[in-house]
PDB file of N, CA and C in Angstrom:
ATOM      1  N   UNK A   1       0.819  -1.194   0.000  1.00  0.00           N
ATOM      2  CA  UNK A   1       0.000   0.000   0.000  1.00  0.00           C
ATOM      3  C   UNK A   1       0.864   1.259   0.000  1.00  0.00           C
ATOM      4  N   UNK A   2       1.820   0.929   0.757  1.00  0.00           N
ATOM      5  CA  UNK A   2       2.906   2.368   0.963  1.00  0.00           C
ATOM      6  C   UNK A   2       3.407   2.353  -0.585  1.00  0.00           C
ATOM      7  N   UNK A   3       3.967   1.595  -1.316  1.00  0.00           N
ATOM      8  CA  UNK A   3       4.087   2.165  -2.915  1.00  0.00           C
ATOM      9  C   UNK A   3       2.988   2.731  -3.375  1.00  0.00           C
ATOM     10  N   UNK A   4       2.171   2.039  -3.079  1.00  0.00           N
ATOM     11  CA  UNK A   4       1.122   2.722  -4.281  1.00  0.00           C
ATOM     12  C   UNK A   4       0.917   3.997  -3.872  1.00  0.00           C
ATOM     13  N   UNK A   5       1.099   4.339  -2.600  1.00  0.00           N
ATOM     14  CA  UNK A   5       0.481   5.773  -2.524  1.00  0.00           C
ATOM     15  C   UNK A   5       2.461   6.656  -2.797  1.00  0.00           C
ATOM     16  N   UNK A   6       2.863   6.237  -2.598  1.00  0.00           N
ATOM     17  CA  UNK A   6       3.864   6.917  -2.860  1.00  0.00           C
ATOM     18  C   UNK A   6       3.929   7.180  -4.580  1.00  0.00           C
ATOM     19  N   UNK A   7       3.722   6.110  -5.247  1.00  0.00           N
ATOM     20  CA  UNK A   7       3.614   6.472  -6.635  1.00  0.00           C
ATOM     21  C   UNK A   7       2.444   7.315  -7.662  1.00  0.00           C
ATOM     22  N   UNK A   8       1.241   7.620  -6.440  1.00  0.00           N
ATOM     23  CA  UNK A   8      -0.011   8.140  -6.735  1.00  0.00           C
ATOM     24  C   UNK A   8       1.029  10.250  -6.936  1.00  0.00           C
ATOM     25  N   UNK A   9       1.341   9.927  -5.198  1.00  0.00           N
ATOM     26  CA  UNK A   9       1.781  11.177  -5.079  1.00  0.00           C
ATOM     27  C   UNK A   9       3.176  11.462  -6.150  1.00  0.00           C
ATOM     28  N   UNK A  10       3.883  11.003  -6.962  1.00  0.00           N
ATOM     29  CA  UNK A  10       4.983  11.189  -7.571  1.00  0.00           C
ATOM     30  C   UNK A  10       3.919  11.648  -8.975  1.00  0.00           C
ATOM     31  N   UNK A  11       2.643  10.793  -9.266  1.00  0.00           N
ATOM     32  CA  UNK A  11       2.301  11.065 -10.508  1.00  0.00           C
ATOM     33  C   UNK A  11       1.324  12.253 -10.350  1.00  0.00           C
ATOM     34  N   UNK A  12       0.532  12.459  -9.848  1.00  0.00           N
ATOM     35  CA  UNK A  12      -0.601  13.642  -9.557  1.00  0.00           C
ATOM     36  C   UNK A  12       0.750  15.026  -8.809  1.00  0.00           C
ATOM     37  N   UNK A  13       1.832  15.242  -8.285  1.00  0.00           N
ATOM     38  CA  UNK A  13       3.049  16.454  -8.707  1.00  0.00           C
ATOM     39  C   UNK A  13       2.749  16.866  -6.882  1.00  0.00           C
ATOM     40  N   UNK A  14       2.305  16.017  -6.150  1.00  0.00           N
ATOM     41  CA  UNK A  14       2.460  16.416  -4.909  1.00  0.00           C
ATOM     42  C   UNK A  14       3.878  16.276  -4.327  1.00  0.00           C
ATOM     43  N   UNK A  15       4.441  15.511  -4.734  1.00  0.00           N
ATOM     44  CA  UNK A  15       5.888  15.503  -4.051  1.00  0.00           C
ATOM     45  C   UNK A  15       6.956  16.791  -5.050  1.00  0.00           C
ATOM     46  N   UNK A  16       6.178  17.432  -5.813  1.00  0.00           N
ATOM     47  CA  UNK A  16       7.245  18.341  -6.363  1.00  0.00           C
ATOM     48  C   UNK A  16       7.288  19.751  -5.559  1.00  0.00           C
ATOM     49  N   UNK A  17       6.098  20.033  -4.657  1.00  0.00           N
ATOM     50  CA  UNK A  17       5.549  21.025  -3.912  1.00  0.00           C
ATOM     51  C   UNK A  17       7.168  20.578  -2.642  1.00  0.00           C
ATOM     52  N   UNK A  18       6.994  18.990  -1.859  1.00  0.00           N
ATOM     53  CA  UNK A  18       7.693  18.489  -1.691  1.00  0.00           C
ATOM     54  C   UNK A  18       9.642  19.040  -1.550  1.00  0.00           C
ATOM     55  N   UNK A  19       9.592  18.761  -2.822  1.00  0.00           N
ATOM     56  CA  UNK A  19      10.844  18.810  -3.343  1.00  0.00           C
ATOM     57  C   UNK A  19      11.194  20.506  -3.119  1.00  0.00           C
ATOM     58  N   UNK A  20      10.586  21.147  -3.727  1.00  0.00           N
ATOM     59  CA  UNK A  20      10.421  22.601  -4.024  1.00  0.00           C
ATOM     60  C   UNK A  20      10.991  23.463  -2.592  1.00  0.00           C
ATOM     61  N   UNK A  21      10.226  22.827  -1.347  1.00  0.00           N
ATOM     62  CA  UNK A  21      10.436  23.419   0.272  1.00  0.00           C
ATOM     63  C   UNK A  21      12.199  22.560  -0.053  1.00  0.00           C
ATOM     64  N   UNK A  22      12.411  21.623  -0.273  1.00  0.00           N
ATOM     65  CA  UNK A  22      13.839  21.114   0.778  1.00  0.00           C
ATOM     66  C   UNK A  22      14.665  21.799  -0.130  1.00  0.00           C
ATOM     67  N   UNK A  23      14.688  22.296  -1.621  1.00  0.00           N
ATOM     68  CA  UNK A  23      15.401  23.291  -1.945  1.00  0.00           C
ATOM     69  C   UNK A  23      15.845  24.922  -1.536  1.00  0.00           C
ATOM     70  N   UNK A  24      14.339  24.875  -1.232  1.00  0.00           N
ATOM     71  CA  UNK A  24      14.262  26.461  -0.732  1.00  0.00           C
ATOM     72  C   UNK A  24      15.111  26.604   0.468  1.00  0.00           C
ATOM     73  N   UNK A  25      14.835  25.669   1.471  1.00  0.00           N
ATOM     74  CA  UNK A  25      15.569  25.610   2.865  1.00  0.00           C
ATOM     75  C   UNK A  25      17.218  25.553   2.393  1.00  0.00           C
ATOM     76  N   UNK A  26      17.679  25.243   1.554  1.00  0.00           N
ATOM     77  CA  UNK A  26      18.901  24.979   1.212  1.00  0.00           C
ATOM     78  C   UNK A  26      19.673  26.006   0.838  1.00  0.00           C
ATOM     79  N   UNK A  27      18.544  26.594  -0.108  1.00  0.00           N
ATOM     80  CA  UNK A  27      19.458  27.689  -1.082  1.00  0.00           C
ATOM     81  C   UNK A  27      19.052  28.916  -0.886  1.00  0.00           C
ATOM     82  N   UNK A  28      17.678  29.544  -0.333  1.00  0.00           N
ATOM     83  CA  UNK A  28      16.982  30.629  -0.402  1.00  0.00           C
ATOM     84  C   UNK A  28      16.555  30.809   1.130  1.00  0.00           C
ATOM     85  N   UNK A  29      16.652  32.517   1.501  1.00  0.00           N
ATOM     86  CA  UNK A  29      16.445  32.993   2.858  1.00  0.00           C
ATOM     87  C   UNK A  29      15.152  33.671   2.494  1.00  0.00           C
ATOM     88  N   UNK A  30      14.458  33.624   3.412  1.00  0.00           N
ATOM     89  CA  UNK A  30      12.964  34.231   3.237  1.00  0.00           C
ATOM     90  C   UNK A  30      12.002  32.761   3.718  1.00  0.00           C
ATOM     91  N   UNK A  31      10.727  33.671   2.853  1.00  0.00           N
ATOM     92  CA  UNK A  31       9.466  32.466   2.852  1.00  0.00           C
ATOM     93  C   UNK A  31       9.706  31.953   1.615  1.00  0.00           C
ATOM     94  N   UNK A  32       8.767  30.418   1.271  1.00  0.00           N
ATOM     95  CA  UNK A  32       8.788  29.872   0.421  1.00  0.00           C
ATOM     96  C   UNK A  32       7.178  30.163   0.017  1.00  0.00           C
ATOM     97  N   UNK A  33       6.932  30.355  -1.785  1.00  0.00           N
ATOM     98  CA  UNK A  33       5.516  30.204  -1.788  1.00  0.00           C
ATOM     99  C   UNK A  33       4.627  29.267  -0.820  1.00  0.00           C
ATOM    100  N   UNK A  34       3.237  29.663  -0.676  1.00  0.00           N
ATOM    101  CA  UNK A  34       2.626  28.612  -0.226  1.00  0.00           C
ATOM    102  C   UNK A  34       2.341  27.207  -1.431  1.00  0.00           C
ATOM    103  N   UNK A  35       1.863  26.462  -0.996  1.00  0.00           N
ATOM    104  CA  UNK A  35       1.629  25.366  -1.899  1.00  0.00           C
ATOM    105  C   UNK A  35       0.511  25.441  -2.982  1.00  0.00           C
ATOM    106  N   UNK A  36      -0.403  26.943  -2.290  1.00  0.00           N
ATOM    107  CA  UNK A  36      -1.315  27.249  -3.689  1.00  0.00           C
ATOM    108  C   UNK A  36      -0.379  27.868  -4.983  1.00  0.00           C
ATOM    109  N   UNK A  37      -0.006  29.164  -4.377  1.00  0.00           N
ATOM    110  CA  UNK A  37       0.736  29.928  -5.494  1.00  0.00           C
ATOM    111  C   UNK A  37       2.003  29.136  -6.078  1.00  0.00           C
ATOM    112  N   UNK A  38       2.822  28.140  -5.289  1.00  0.00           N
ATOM    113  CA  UNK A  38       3.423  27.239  -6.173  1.00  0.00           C
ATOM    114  C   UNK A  38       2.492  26.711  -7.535  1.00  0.00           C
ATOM    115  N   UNK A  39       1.903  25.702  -7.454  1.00  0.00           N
ATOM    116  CA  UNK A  39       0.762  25.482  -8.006  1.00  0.00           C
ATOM    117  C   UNK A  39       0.947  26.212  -9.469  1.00  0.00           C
ATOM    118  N   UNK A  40       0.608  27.203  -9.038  1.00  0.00           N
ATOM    119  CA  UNK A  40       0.019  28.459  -9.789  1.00  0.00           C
ATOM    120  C   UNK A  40       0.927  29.100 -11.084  1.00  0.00           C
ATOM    121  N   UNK A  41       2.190  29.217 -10.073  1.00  0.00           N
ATOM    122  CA  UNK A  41       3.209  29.523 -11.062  1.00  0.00           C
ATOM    123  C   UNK A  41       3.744  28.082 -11.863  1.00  0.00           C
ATOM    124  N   UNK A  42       3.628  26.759 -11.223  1.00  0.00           N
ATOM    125  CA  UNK A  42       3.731  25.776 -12.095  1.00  0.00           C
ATOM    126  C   UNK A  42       3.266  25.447 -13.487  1.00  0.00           C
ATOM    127  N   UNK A  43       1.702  26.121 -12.907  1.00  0.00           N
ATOM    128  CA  UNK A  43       1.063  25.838 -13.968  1.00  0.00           C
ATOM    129  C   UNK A  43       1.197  26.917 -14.936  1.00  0.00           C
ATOM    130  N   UNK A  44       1.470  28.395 -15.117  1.00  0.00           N
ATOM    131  CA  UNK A  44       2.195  29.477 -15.701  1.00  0.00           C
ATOM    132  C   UNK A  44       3.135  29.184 -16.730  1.00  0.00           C
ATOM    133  N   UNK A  45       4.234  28.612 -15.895  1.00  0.00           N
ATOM    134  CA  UNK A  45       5.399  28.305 -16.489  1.00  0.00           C
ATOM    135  C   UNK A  45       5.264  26.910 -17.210  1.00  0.00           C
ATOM    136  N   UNK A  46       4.404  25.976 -17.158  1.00  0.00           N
ATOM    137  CA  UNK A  46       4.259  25.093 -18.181  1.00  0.00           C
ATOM    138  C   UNK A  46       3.313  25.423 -19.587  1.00  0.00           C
ATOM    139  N   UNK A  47       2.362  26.703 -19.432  1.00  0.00           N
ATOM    140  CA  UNK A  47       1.696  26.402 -20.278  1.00  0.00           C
ATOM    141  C   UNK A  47       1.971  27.857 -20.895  1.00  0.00           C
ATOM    142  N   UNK A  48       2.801  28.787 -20.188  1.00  0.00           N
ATOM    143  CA  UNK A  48       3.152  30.352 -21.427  1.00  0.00           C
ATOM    144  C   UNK A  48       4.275  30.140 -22.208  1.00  0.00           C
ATOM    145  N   UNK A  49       3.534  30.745 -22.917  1.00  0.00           N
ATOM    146  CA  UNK A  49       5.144  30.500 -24.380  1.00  0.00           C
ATOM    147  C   UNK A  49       4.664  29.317 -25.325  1.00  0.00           C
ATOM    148  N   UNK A  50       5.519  29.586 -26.541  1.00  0.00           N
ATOM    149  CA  UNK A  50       5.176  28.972 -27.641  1.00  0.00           C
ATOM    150  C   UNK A  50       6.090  27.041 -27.236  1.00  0.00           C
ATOM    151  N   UNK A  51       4.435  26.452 -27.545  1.00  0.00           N
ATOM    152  CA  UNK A  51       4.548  24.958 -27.199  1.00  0.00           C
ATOM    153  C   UNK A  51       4.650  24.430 -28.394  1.00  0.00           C
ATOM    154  N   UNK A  52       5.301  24.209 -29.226  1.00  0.00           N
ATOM    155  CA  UNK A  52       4.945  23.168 -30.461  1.00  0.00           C
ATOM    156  C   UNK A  52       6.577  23.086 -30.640  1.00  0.00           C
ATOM    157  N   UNK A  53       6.838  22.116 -31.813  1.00  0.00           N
ATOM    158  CA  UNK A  53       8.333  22.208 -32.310  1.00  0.00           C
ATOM    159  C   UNK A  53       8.992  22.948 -32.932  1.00  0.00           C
ATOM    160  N   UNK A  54       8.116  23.410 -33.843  1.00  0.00           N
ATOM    161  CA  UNK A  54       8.727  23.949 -35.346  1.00  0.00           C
ATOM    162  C   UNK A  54       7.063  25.210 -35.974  1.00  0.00           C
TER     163      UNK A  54
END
């Protein structure tokens, strides 16, 4: 059961919220977004700008 939910959370991007804090603590002084506006700008930065190949 512990895989499966571990692999639920790797595919639906909850462990990137995750990932995102143990960087911040590492490299950056301040606050870290909350986990909405992460989110937010994730979704920003995947979908502005020209998406195709050619």
């Amino acid at each position: 059961m512990n895989f499966l939910y571990k692999l639920w959370r790797s595919l639906n991007g909850d462990v990137a919220y995750e990932r995102y804090l143990a960087h911040w603590a590492c490299h950056h002084a301040g606050s870290p977004l909350s986990r909405k506006a992460f989110f937010a700008a994730e979704t920003r930065r995947k979908w502005n700008g020209i998406k195709r190949c050619c």
